[in-house]
Each structure stands twice: as structure tokens, then as C-alpha cells.
PDB file of N, CA and C in Angstrom:
ATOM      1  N   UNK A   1     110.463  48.972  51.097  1.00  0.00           N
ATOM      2  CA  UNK A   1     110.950  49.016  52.464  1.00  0.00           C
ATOM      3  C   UNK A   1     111.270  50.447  52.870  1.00  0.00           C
ATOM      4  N   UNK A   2     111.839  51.042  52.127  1.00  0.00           N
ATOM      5  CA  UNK A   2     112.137  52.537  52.305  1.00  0.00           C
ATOM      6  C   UNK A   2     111.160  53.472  52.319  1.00  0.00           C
ATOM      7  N   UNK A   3     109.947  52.730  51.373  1.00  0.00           N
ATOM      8  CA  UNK A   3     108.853  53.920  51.782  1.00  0.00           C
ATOM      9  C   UNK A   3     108.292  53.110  53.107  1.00  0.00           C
ATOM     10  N   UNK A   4     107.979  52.408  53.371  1.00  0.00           N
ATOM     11  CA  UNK A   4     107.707  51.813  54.461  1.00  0.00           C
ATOM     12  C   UNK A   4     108.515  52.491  55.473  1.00  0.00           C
ATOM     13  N   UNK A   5     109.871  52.541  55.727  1.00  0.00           N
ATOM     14  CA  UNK A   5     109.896  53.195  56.594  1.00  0.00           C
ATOM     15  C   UNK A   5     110.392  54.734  56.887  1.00  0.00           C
ATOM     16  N   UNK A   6     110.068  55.532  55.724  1.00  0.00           N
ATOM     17  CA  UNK A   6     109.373  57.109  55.773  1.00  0.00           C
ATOM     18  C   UNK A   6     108.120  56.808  56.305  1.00  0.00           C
ATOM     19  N   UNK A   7     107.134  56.586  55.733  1.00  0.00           N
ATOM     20  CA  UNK A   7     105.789  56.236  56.830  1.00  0.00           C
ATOM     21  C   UNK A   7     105.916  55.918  58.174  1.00  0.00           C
ATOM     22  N   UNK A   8     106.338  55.116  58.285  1.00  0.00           N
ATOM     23  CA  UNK A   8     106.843  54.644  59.650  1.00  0.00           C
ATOM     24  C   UNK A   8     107.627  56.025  60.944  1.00  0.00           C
ATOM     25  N   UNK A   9     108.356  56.992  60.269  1.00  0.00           N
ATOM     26  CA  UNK A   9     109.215  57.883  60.394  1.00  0.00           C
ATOM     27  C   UNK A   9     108.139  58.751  61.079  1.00  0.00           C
ATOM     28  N   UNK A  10     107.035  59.075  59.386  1.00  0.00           N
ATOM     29  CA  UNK A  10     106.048  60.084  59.800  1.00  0.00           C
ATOM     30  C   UNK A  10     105.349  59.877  60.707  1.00  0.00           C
ATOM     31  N   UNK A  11     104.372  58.503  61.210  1.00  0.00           N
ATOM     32  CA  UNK A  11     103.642  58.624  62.201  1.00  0.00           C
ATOM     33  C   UNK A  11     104.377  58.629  63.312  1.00  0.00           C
ATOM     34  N   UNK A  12     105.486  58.416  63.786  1.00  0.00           N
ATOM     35  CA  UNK A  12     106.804  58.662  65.021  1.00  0.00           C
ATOM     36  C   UNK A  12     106.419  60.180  65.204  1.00  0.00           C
ATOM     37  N   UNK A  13     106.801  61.196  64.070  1.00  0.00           N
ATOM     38  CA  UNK A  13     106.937  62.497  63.961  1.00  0.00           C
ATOM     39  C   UNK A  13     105.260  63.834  64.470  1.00  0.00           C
ATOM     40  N   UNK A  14     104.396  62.331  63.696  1.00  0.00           N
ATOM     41  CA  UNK A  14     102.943  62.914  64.028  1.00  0.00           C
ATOM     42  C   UNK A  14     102.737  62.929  65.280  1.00  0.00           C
ATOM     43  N   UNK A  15     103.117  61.850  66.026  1.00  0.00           N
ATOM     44  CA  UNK A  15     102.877  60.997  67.419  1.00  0.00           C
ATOM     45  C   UNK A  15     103.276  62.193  68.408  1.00  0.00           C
ATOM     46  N   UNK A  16     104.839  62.320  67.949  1.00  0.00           N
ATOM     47  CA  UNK A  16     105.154  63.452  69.066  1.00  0.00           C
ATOM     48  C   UNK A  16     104.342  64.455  68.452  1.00  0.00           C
ATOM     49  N   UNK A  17     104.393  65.282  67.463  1.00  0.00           N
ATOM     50  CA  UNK A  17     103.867  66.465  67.551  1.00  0.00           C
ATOM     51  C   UNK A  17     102.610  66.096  68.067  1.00  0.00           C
ATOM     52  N   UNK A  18     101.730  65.513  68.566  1.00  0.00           N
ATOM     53  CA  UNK A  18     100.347  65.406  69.001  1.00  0.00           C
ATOM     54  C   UNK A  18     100.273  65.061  70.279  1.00  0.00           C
ATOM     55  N   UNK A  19     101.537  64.825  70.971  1.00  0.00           N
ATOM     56  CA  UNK A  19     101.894  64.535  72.366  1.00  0.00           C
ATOM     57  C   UNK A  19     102.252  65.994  72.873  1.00  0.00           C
ATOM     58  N   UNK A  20     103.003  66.331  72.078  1.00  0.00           N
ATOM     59  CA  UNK A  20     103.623  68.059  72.218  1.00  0.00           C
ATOM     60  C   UNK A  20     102.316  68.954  72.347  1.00  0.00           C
ATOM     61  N   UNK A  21     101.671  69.146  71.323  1.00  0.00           N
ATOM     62  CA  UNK A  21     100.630  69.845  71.281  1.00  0.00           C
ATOM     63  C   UNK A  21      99.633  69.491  72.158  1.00  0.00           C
ATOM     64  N   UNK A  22      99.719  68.494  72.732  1.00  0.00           N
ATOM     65  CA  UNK A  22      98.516  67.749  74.008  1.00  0.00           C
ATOM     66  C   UNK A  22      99.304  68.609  75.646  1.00  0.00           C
ATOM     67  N   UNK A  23     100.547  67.791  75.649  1.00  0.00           N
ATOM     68  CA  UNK A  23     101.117  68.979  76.604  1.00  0.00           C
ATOM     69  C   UNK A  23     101.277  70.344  76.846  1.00  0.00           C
ATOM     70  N   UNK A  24     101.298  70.667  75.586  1.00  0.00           N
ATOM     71  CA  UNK A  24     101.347  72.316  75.388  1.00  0.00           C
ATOM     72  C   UNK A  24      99.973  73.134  75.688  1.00  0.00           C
ATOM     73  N   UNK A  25      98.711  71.845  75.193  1.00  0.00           N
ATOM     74  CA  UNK A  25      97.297  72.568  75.803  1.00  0.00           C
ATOM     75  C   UNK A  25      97.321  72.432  77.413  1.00  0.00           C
ATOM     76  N   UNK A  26      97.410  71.299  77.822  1.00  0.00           N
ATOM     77  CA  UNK A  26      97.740  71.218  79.128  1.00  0.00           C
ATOM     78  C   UNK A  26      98.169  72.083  79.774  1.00  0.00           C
ATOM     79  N   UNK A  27      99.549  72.689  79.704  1.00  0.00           N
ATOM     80  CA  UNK A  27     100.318  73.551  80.113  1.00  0.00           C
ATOM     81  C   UNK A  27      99.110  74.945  79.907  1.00  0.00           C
ATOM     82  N   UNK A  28      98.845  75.123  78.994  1.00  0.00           N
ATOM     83  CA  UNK A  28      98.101  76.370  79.061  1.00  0.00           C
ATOM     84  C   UNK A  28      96.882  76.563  79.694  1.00  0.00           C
ATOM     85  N   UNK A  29      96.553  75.691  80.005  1.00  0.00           N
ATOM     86  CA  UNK A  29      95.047  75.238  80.634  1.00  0.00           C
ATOM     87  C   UNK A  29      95.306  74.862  81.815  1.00  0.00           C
ATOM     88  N   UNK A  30      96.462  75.013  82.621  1.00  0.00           N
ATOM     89  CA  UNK A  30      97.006  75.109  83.694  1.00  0.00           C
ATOM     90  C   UNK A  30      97.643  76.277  84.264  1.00  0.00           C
ATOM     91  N   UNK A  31      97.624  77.346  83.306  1.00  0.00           N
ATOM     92  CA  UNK A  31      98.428  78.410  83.658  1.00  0.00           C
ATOM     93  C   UNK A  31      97.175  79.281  83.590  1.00  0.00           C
ATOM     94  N   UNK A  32      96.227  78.983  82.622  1.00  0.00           N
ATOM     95  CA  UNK A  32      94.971  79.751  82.745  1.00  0.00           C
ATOM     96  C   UNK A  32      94.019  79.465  84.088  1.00  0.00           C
ATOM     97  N   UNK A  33      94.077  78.393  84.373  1.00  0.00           N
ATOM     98  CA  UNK A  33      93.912  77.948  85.731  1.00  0.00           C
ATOM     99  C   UNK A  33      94.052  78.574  86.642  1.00  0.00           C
ATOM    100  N   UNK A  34      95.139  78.462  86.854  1.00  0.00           N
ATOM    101  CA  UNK A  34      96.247  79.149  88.133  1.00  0.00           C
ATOM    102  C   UNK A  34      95.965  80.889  88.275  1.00  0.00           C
ATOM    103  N   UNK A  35      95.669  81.500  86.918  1.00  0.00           N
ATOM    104  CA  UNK A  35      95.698  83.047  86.777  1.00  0.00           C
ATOM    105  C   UNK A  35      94.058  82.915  87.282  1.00  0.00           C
ATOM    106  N   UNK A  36      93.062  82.043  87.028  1.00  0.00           N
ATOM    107  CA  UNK A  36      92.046  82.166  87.417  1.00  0.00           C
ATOM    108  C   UNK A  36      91.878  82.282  89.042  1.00  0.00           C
ATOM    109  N   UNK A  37      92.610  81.585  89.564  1.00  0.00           N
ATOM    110  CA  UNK A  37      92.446  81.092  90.811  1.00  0.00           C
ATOM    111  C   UNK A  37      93.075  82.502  91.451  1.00  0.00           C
ATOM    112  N   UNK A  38      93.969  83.026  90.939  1.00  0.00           N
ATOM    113  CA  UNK A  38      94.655  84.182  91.576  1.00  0.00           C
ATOM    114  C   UNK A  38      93.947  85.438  91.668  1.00  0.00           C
ATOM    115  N   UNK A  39      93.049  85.549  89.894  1.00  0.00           N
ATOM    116  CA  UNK A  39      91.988  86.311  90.517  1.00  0.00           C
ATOM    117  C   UNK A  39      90.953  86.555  91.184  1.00  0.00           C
ATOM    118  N   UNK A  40      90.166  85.398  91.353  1.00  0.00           N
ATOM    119  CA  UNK A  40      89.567  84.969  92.608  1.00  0.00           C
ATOM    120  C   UNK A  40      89.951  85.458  93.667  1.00  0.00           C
ATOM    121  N   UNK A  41      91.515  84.755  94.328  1.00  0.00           N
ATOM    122  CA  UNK A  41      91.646  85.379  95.544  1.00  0.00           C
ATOM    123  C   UNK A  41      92.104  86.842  95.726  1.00  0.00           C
ATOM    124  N   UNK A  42      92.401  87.855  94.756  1.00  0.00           N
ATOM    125  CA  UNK A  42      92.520  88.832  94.638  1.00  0.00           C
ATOM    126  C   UNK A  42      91.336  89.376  94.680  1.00  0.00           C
ATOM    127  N   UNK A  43      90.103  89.422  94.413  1.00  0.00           N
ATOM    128  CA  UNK A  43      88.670  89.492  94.038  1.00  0.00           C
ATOM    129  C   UNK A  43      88.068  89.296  95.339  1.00  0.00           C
ATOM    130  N   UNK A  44      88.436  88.607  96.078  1.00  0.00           N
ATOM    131  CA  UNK A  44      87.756  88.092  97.537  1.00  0.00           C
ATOM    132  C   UNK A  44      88.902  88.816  98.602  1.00  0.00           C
ATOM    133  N   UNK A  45      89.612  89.444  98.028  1.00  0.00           N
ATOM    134  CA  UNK A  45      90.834  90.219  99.033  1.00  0.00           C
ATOM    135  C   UNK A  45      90.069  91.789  98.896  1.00  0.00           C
ATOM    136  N   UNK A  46      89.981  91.833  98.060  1.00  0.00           N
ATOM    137  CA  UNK A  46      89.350  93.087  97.640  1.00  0.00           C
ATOM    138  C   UNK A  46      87.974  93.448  98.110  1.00  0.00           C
ATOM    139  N   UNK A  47      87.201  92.448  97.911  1.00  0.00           N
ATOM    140  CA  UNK A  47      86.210  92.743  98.169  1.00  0.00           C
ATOM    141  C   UNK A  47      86.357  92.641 100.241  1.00  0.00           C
ATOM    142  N   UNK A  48      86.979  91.576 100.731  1.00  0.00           N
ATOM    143  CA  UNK A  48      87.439  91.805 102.157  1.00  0.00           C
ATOM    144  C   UNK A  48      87.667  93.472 102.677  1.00  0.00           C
ATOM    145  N   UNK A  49      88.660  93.824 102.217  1.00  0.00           N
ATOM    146  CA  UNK A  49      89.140  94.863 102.234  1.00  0.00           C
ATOM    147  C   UNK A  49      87.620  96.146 101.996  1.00  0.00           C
ATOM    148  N   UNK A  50      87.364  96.158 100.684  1.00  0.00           N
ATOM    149  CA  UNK A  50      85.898  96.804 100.936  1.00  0.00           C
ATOM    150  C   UNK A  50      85.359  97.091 102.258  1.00  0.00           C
ATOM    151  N   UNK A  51      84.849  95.508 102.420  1.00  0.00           N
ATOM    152  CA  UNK A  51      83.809  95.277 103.617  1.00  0.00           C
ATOM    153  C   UNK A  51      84.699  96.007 104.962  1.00  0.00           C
ATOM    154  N   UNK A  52      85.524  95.895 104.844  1.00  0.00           N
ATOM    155  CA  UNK A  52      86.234  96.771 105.961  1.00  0.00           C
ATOM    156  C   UNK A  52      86.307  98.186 106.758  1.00  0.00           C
ATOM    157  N   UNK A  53      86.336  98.406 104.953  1.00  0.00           N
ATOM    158  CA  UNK A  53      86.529 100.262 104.942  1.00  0.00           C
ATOM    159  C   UNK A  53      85.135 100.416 104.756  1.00  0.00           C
ATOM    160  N   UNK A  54      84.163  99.648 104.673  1.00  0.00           N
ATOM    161  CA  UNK A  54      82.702 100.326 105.251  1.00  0.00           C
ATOM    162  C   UNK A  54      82.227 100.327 106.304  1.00  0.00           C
ATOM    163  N   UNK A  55      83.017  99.315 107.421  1.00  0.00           N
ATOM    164  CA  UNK A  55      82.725  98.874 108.621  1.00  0.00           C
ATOM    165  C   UNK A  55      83.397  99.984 109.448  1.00  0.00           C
ATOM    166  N   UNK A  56      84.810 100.381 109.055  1.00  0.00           N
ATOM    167  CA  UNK A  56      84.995 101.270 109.377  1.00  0.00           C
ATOM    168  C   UNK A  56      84.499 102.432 109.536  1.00  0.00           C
ATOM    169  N   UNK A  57      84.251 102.955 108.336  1.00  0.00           N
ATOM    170  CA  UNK A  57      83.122 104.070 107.901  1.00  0.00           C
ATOM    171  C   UNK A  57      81.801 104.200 109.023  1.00  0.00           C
ATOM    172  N   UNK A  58      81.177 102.752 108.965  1.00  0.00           N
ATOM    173  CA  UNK A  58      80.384 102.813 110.318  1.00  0.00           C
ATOM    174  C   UNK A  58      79.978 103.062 111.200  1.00  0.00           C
ATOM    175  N   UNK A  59      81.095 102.627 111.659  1.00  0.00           N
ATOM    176  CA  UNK A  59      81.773 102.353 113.530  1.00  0.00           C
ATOM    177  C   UNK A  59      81.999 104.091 113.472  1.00  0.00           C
ATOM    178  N   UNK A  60      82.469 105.121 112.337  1.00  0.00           N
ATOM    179  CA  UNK A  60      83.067 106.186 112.682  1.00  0.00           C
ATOM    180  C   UNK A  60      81.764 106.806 113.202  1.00  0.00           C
ATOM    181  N   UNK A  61      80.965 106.787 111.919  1.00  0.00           N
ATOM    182  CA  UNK A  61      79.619 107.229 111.903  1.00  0.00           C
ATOM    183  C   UNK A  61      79.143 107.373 113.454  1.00  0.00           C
ATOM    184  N   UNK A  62      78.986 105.929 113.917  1.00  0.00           N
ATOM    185  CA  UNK A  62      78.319 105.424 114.801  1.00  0.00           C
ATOM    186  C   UNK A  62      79.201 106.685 116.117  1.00  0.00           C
ATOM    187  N   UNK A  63      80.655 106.422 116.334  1.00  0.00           N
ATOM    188  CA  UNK A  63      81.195 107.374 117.135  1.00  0.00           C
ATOM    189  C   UNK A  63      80.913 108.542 117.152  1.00  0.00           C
ATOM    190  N   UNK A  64      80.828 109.175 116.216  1.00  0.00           N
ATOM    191  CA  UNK A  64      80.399 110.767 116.012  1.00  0.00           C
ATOM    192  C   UNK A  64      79.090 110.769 116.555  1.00  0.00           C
ATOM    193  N   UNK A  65      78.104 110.067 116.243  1.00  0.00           N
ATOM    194  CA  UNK A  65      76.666 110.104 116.641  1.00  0.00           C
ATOM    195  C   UNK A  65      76.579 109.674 118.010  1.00  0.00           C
ATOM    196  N   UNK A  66      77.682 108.731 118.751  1.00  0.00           N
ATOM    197  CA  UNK A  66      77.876 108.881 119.948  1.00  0.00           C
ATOM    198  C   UNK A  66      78.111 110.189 120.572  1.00  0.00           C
ATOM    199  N   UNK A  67      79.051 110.530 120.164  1.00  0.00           N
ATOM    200  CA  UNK A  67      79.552 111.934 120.781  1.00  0.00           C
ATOM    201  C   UNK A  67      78.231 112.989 121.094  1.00  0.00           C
ATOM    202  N   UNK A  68      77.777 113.026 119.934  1.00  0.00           N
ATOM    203  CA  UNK A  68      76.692 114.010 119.980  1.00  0.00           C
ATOM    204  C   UNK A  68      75.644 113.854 120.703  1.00  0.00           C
ATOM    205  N   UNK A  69      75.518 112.422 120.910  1.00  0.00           N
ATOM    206  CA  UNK A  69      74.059 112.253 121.761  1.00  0.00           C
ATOM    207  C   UNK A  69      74.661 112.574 123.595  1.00  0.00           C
ATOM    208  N   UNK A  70      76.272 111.968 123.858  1.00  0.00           N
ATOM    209  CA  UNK A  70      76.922 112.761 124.860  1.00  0.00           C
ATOM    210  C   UNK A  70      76.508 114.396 125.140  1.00  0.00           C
ATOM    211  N   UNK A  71      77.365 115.120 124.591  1.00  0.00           N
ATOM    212  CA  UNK A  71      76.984 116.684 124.213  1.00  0.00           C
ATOM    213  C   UNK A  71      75.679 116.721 124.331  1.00  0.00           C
ATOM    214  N   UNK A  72      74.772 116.179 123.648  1.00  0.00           N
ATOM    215  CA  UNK A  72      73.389 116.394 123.637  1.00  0.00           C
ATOM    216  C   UNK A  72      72.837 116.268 125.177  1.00  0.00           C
ATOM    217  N   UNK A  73      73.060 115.452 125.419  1.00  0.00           N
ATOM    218  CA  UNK A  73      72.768 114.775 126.804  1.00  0.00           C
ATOM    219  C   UNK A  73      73.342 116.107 127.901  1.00  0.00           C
ATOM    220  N   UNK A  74      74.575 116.289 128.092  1.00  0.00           N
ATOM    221  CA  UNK A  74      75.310 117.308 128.959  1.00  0.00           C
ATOM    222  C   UNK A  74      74.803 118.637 128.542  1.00  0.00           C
ATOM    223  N   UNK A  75      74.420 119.323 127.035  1.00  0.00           N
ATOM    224  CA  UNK A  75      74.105 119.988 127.059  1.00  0.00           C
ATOM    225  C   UNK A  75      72.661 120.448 128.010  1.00  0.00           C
ATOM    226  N   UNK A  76      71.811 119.376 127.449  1.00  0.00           N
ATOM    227  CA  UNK A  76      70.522 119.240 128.607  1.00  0.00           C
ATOM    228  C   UNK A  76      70.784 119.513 129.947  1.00  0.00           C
ATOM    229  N   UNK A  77      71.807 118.643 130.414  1.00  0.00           N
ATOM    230  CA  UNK A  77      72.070 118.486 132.076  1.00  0.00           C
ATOM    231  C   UNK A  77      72.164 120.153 132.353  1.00  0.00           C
ATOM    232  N   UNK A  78      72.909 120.841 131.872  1.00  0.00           N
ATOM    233  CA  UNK A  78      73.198 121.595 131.947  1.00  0.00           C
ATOM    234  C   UNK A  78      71.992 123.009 131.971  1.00  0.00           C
ATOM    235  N   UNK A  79      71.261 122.563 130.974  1.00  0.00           N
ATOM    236  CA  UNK A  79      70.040 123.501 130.489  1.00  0.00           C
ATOM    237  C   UNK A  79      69.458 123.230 131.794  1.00  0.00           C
ATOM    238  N   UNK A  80      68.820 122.251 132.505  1.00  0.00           N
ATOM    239  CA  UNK A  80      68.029 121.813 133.336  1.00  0.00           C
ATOM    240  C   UNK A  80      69.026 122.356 134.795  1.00  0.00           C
ATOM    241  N   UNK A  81      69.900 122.314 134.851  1.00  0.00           N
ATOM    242  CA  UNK A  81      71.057 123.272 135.751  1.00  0.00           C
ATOM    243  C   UNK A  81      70.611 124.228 136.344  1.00  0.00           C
ATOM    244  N   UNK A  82      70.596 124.815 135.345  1.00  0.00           N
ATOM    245  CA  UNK A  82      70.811 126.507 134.913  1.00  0.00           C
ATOM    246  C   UNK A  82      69.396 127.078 135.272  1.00  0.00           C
ATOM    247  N   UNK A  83      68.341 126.082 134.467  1.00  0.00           N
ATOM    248  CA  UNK A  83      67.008 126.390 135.091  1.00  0.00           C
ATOM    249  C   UNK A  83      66.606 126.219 136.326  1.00  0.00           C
ATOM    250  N   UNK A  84      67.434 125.411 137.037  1.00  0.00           N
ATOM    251  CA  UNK A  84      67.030 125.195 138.487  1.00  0.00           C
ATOM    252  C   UNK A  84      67.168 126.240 139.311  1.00  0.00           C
ATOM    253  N   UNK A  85      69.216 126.707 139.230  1.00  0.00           N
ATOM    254  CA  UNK A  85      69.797 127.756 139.411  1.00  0.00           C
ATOM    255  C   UNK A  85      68.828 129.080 139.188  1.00  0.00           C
ATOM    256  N   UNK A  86      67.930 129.266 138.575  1.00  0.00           N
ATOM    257  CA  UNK A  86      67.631 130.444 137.947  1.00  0.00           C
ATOM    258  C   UNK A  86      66.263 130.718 138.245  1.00  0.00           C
ATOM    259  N   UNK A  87      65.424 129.382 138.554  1.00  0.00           N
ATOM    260  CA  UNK A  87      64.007 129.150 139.756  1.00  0.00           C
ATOM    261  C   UNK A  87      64.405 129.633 140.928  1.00  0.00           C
ATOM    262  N   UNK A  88      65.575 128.471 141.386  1.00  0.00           N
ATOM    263  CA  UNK A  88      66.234 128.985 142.624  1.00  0.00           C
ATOM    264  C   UNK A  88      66.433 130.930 143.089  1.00  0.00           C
ATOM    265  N   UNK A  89      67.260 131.674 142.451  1.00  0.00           N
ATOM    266  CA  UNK A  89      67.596 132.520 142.215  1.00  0.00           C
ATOM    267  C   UNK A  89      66.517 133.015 142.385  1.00  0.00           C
ATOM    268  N   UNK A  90      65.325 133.276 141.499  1.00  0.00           N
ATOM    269  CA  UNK A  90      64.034 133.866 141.634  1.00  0.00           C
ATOM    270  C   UNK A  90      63.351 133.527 142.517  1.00  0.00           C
ATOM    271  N   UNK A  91      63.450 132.888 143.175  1.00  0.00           N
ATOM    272  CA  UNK A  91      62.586 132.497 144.124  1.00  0.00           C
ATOM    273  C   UNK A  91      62.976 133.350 145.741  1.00  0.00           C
ATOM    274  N   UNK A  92      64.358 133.114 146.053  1.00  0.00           N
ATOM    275  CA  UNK A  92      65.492 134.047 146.477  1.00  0.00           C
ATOM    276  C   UNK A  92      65.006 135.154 146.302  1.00  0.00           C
ATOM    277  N   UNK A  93      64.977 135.960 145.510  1.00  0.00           N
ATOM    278  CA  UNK A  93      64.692 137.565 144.952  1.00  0.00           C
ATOM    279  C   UNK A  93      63.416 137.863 145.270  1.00  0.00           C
ATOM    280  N   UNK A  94      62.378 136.655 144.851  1.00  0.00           N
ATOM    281  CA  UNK A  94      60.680 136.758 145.368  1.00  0.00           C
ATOM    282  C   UNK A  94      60.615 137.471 146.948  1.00  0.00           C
ATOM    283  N   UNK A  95      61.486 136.224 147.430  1.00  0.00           N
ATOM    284  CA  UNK A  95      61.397 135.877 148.983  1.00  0.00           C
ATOM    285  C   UNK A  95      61.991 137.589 149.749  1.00  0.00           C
ATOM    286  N   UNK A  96      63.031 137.685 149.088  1.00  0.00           N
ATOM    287  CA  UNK A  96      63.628 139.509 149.876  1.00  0.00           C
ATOM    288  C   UNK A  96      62.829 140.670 149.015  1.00  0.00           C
ATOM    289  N   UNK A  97      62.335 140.376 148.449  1.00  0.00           N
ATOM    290  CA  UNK A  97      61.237 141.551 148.244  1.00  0.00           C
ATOM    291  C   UNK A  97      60.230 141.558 148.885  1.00  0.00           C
ATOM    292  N   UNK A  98      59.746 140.302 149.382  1.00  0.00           N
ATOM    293  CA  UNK A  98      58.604 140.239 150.313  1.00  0.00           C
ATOM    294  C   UNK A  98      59.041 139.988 151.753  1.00  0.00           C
ATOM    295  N   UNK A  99      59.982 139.870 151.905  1.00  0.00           N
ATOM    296  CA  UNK A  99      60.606 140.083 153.049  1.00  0.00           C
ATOM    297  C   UNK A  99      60.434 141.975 153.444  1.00  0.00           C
ATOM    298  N   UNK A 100      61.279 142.516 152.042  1.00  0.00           N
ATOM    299  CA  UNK A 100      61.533 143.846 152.477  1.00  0.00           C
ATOM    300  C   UNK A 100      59.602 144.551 152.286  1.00  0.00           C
ATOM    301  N   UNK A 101      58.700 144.179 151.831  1.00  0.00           N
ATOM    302  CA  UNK A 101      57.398 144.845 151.509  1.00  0.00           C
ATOM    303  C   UNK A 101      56.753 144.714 152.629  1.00  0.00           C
ATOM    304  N   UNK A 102      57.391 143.088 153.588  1.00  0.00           N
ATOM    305  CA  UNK A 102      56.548 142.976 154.887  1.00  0.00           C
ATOM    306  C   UNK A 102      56.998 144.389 155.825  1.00  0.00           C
ATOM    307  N   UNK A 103      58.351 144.799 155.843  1.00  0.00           N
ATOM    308  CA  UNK A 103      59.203 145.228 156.897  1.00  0.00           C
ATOM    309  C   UNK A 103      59.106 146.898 156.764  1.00  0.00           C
ATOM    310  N   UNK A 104      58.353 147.169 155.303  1.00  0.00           N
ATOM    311  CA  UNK A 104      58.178 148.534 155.049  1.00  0.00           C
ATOM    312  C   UNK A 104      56.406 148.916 155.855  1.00  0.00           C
TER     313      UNK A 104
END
């Protein structure tokens, strides 16, 4: 009877430790879980963030190359100005020299 119930004792003792150790994988396979899942969304934050600061980068790009095609543009206006001004002008200067060549 007494070894009967040491046996009895031990599989009680096995039982939990194999309930323990079942929870205890659990538990860890839930916490490994959870750290998974966190890096994920850390991983997809990051990479968000990336996509950002290249979009940014972009858009800057894109502004600067605005600017310049501005400038570019005004610089022209300007060239084409100046050349008019400066036909004009000569043409002016043509005109009183042959004014003054008729009058001599």
C-alpha cells in the first residue's frame, strides 16, 4: 500500500511538472510571439519612415529643379528683353545717322 502510494505520489508530481513545463513553453512561445509582432511593426515603422525621407528628398529635388527652370525661364525673358531693347536701340542709331547723312 505504501509503495502504491509513492507511485501514486510520483505520477501527481510528474503530472504537474508536465503541466508546468507545458505552461512554461506556452508562456515562452507567447512572449516570442509578441517580440515578433513588435518587430514587425517596428520594421514597417521604419521602413514608413524611410519611404518618407525619400519622398521628401524628392519633392526637394523636384523644388530646386523648379526653381531653376523659373530662373531659367526669366533669365530668357530677360535675354530676349535686352535683345529687343538693343535691335530697338540700333535701329534708333541706324535711323539718326541716316537722318543726319540725308541732311549733310
Amino acid at each position: 500500500a505504501r509503495t502504491a502510494r509513492l507511485l501514486e505520489q510520483k505520477n501527481r508530481a510528474l503530472t504537474r511538472l508536465d503541466s508546468t513545463m507545458e505552461e512554461k513553453k506556452r508562456q515562452v512561445h507567447n512572449v516570442e510571439a509578441e517580440k515578433k509582432r513588435e518587430l514587425e511593426k517596428e520594421k514597417k515603422k521604419s521602413e514608413l519612415r524611410q519611404r518618407l525621407l525619400e519622398q521628401e528628398k524628392e519633392n526637394e529635388v523636384t523644388a530646386v529643379k523648379n526653381k531653376l527652370g523659373v530662373y531659367e525661364s526669366e533669365r530668357n525673358s530677360i535675354g530676349k528683353l535686352m535683345g529687343r531693347s538693343l535691335r530697338l536701340a540700333g535701329k534708333e542709331a541706324k535711323s539718326k545717322v541716316n537722318v543726319l547723312r540725308h541732311r549733310n
